[in-house]
Protein backbone atom coordinates (compact mmCIF):
# COMPACT_ATOMS: atom_id res chain seq x y z
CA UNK A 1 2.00 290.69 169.28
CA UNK A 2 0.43 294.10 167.96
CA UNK A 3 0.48 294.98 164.61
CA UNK A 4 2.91 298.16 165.56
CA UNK A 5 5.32 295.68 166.87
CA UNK A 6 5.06 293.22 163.86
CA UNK A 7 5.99 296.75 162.22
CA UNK A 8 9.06 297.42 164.30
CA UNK A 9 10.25 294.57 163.80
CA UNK A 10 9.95 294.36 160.03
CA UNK A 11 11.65 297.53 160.47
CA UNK A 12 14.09 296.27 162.19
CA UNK A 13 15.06 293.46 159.89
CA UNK A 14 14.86 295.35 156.82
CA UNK A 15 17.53 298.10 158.05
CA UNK A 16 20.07 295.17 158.97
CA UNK A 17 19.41 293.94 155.39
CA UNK A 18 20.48 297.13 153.97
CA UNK A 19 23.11 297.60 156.22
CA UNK A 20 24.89 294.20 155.15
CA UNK A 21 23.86 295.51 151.87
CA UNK A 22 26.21 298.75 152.28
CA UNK A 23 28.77 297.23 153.48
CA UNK A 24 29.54 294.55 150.97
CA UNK A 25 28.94 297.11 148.49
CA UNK A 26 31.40 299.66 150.96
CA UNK A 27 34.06 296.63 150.81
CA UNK A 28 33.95 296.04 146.80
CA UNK A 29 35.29 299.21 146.16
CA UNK A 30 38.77 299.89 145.30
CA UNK A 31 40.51 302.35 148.08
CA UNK A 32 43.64 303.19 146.12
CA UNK A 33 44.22 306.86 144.29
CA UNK A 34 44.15 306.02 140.35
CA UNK A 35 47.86 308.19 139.89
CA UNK A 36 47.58 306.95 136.32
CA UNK A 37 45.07 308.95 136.04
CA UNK A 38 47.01 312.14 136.07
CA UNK A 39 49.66 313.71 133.80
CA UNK A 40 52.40 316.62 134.70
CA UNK A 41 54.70 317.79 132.06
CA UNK A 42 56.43 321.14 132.56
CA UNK A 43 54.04 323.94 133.49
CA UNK A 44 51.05 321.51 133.13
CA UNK A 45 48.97 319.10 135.11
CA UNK A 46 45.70 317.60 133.25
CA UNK A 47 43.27 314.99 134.93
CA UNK A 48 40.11 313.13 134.09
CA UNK A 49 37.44 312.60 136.49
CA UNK A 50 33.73 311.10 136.70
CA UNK A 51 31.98 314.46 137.39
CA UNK A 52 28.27 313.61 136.74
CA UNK A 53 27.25 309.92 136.33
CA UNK A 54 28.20 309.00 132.59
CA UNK A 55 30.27 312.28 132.69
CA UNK A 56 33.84 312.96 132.87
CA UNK A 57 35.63 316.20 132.79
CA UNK A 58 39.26 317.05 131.80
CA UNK A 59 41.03 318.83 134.52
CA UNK A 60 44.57 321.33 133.35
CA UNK A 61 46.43 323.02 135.92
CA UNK A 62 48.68 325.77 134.25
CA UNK A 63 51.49 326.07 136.95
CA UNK A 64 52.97 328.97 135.91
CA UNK A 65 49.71 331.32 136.25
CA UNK A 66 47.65 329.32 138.90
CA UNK A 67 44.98 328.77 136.62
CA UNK A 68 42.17 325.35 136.54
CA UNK A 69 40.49 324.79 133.67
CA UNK A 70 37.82 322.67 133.45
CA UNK A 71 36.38 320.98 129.94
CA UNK A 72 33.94 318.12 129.54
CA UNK A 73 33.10 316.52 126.40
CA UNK A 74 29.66 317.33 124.81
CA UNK A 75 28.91 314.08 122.99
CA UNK A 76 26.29 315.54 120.80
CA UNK A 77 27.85 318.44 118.91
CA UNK A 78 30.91 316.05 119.12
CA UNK A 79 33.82 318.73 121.07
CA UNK A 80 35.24 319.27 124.25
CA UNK A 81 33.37 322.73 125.70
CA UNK A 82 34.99 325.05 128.34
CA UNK A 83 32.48 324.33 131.51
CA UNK A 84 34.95 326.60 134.27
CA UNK A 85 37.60 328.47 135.47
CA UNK A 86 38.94 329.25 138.77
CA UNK A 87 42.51 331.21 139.58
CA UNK A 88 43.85 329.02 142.11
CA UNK A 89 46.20 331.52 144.18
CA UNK A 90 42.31 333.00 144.87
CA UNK A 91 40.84 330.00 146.48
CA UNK A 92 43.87 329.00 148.47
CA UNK A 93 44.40 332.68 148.75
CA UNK A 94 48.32 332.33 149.41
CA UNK A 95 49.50 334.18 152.30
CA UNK A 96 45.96 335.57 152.97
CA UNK A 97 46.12 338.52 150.80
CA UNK A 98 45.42 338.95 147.09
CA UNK A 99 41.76 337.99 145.65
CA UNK A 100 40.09 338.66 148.70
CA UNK A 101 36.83 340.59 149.03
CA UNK A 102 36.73 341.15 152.42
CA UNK A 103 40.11 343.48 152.26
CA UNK A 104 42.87 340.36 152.94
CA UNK A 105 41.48 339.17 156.02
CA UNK A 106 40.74 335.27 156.40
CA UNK A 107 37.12 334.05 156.74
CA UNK A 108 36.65 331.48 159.60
């Protein structure tokens, strides 16, 4: 056997390893939505999630003007900071008109 074989087959074995690897890693995960997670009272819907690793953001959803506000806690001044914005009726662009800036019609 040549050395470029004794390669291959190291190779070989070593991606079967890490594909076992994945997969019980893959399988240990939980695959249900975390609805606990999320709170809707009247006009507002506000939810946490892991944005960056060690990070989590606070999500609010004012229903009545389409707005998402996004805030994540800055741990070493000790407050919650204003990271984004976004008017949602602009990125779902309802009915294809209003926001648009390529005069209403829908990008493909």
């Amino acid at each position: 056997m040549t050395r470029i074989e004794t390669a291959c087959y190291g190779l070989l074995a070593s991606s079967f390893i890490l594909a076992g690897m994945l997969l019980l890693q893959v399988s240990s995960m939980p695959n249900t939505a975390e609805a606990s997670m999320v709170i809707s009272r009247s006009n507002f819907t506000l939810l946490t999630a892991k944005t960056r690793d060690g990070e989590e953001s606070l999500f609010v959803i004012n229903n009545a003007s389409d707005r998402l506000l996004i805030y994540t806690l800055d741990l070493s001044r000790n407050r919650i900071e204003l990271s984004g914005t976004a008017n949602l009726a602009e990125v779902f662009s309802r009915g294809g008109s209003g926001g648009d800036d390529d005069g209403g019609r829908r990008r493909r």
